[in-house]
C-alpha atoms as a PDB file:
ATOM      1  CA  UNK A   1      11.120   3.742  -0.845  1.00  0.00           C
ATOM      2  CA  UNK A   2      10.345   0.263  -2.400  1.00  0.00           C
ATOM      3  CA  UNK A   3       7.643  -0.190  -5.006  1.00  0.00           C
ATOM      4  CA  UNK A   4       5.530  -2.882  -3.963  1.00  0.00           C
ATOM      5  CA  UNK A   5       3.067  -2.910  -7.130  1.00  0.00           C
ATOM      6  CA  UNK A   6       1.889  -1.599  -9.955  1.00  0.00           C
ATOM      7  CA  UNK A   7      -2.061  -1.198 -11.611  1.00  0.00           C
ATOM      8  CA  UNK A   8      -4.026   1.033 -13.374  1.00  0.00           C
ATOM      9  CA  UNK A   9      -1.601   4.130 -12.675  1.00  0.00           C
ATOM     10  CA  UNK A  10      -1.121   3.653  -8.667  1.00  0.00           C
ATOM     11  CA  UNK A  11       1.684   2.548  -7.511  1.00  0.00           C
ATOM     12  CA  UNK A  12       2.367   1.148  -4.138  1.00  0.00           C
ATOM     13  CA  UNK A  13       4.849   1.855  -1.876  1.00  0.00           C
ATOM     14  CA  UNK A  14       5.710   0.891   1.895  1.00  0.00           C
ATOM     15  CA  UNK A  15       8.377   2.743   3.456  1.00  0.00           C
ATOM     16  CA  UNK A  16      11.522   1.231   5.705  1.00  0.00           C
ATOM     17  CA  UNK A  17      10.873   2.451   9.145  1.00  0.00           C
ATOM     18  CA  UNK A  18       7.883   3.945   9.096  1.00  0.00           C
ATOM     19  CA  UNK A  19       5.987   4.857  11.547  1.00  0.00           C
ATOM     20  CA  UNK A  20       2.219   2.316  13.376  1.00  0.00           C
ATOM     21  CA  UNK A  21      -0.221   1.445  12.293  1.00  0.00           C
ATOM     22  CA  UNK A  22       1.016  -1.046   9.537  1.00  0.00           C
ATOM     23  CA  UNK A  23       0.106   0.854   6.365  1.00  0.00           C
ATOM     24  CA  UNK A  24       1.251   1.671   2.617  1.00  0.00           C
ATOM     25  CA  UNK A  25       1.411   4.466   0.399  1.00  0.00           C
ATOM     26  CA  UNK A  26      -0.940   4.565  -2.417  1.00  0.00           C
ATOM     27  CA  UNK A  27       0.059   7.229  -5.246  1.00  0.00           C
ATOM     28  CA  UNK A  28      -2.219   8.518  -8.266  1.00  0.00           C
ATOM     29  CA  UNK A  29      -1.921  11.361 -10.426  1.00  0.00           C
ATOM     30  CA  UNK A  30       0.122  13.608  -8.284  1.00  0.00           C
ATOM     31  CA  UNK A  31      -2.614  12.561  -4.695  1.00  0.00           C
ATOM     32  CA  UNK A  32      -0.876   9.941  -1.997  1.00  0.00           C
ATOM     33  CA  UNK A  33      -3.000   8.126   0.258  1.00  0.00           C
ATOM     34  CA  UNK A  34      -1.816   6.203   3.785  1.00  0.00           C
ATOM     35  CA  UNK A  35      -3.870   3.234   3.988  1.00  0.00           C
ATOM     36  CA  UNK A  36      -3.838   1.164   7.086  1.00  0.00           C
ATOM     37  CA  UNK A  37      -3.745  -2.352   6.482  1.00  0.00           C
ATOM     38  CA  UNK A  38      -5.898  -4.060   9.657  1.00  0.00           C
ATOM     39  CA  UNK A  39      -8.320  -2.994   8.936  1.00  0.00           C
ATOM     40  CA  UNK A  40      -7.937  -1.553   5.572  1.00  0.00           C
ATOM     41  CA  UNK A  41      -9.174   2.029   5.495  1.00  0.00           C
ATOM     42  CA  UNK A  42      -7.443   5.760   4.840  1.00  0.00           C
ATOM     43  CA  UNK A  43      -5.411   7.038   7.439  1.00  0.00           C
ATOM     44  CA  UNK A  44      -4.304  10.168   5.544  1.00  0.00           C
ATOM     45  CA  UNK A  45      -4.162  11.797   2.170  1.00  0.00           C
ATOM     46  CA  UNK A  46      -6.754  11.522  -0.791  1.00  0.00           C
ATOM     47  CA  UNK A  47      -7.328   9.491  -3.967  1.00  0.00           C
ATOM     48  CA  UNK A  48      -9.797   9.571  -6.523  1.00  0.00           C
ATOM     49  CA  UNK A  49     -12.470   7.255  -6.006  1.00  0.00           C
ATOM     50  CA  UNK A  50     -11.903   5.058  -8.419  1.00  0.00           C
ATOM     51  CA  UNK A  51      -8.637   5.106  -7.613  1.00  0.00           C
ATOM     52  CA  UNK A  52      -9.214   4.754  -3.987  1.00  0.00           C
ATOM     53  CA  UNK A  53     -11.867   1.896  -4.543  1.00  0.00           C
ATOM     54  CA  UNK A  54      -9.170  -0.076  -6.633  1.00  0.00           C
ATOM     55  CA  UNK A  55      -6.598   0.434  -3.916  1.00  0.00           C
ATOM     56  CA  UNK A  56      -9.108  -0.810  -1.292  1.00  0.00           C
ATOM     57  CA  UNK A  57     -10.274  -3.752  -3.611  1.00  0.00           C
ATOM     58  CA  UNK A  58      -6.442  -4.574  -4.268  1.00  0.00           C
ATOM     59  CA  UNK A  59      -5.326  -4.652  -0.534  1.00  0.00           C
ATOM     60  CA  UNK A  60      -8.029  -6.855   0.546  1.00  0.00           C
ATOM     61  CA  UNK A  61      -7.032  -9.051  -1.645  1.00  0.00           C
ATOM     62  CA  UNK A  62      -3.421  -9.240  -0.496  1.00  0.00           C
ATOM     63  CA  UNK A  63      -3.714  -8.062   3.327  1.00  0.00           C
ATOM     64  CA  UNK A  64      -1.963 -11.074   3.837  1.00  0.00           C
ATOM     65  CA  UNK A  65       1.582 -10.292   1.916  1.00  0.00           C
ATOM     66  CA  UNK A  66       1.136  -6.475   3.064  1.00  0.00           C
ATOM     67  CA  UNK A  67       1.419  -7.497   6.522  1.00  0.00           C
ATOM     68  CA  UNK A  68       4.338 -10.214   5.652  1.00  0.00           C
ATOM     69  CA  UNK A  69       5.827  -7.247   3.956  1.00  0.00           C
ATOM     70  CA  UNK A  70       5.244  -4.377   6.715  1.00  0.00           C
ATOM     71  CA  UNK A  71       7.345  -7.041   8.900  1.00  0.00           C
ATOM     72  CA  UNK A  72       9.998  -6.988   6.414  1.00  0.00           C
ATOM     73  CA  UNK A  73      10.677  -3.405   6.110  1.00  0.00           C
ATOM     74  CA  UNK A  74      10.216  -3.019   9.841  1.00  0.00           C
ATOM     75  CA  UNK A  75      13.202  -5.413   9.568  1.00  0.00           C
ATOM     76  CA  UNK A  76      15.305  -3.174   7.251  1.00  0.00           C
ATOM     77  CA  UNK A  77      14.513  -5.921   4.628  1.00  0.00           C
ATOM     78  CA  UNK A  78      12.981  -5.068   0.762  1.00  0.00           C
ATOM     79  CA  UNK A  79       9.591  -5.823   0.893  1.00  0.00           C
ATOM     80  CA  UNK A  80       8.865  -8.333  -1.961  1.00  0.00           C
ATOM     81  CA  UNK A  81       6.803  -7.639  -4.696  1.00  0.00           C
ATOM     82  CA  UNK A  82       2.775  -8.161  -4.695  1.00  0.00           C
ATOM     83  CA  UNK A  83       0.944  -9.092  -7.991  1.00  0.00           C
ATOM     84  CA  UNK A  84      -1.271  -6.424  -9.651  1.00  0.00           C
ATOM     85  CA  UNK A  85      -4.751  -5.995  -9.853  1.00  0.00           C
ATOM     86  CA  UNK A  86      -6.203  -7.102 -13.012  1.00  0.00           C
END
């Protein structure tokens, strides 16, 4: 599964052929998270807080690509890369 980004510990991931609504994986210390992306909230699994608040805070600032990106790997195409939060 392609690694979208990197921050803080988390990494995202989106999946090829997954499965509506358009979502990503958020991983953290052995917890994954699904987290739709319109409108960005948890569809299933568990973070941290912080680490879910830093997800959240990082996907609203890219909905944009994720989207772009959930249309690529709906398309059997890599998903590009989206910067980190800072």
């Amino acid at each position: 599964m392609p690694e979208v980004s990197r921050f803080f510990g988390i990494v995202i991931q989106m999946y090829y052929d997954e499965h509506a609504p358009p979502h990503f994986h958020a991983l953290y210390s052995g917890e994954e998270a699904q987290i739709a992306i319109e409108p960005i909230h948890v569809l299933q699994g568990d973070l941290p807080p912080r680490a879910l608040s830093l997800v959240i805070e990082w996907a609203a600032l890219h909905q944009r690509e994720l989207v772009d990106n959930w249309n690529l790997a709906r398309q059997d195409q890599k998903p590009r890369k989206i910067e980190p939060l800072r």
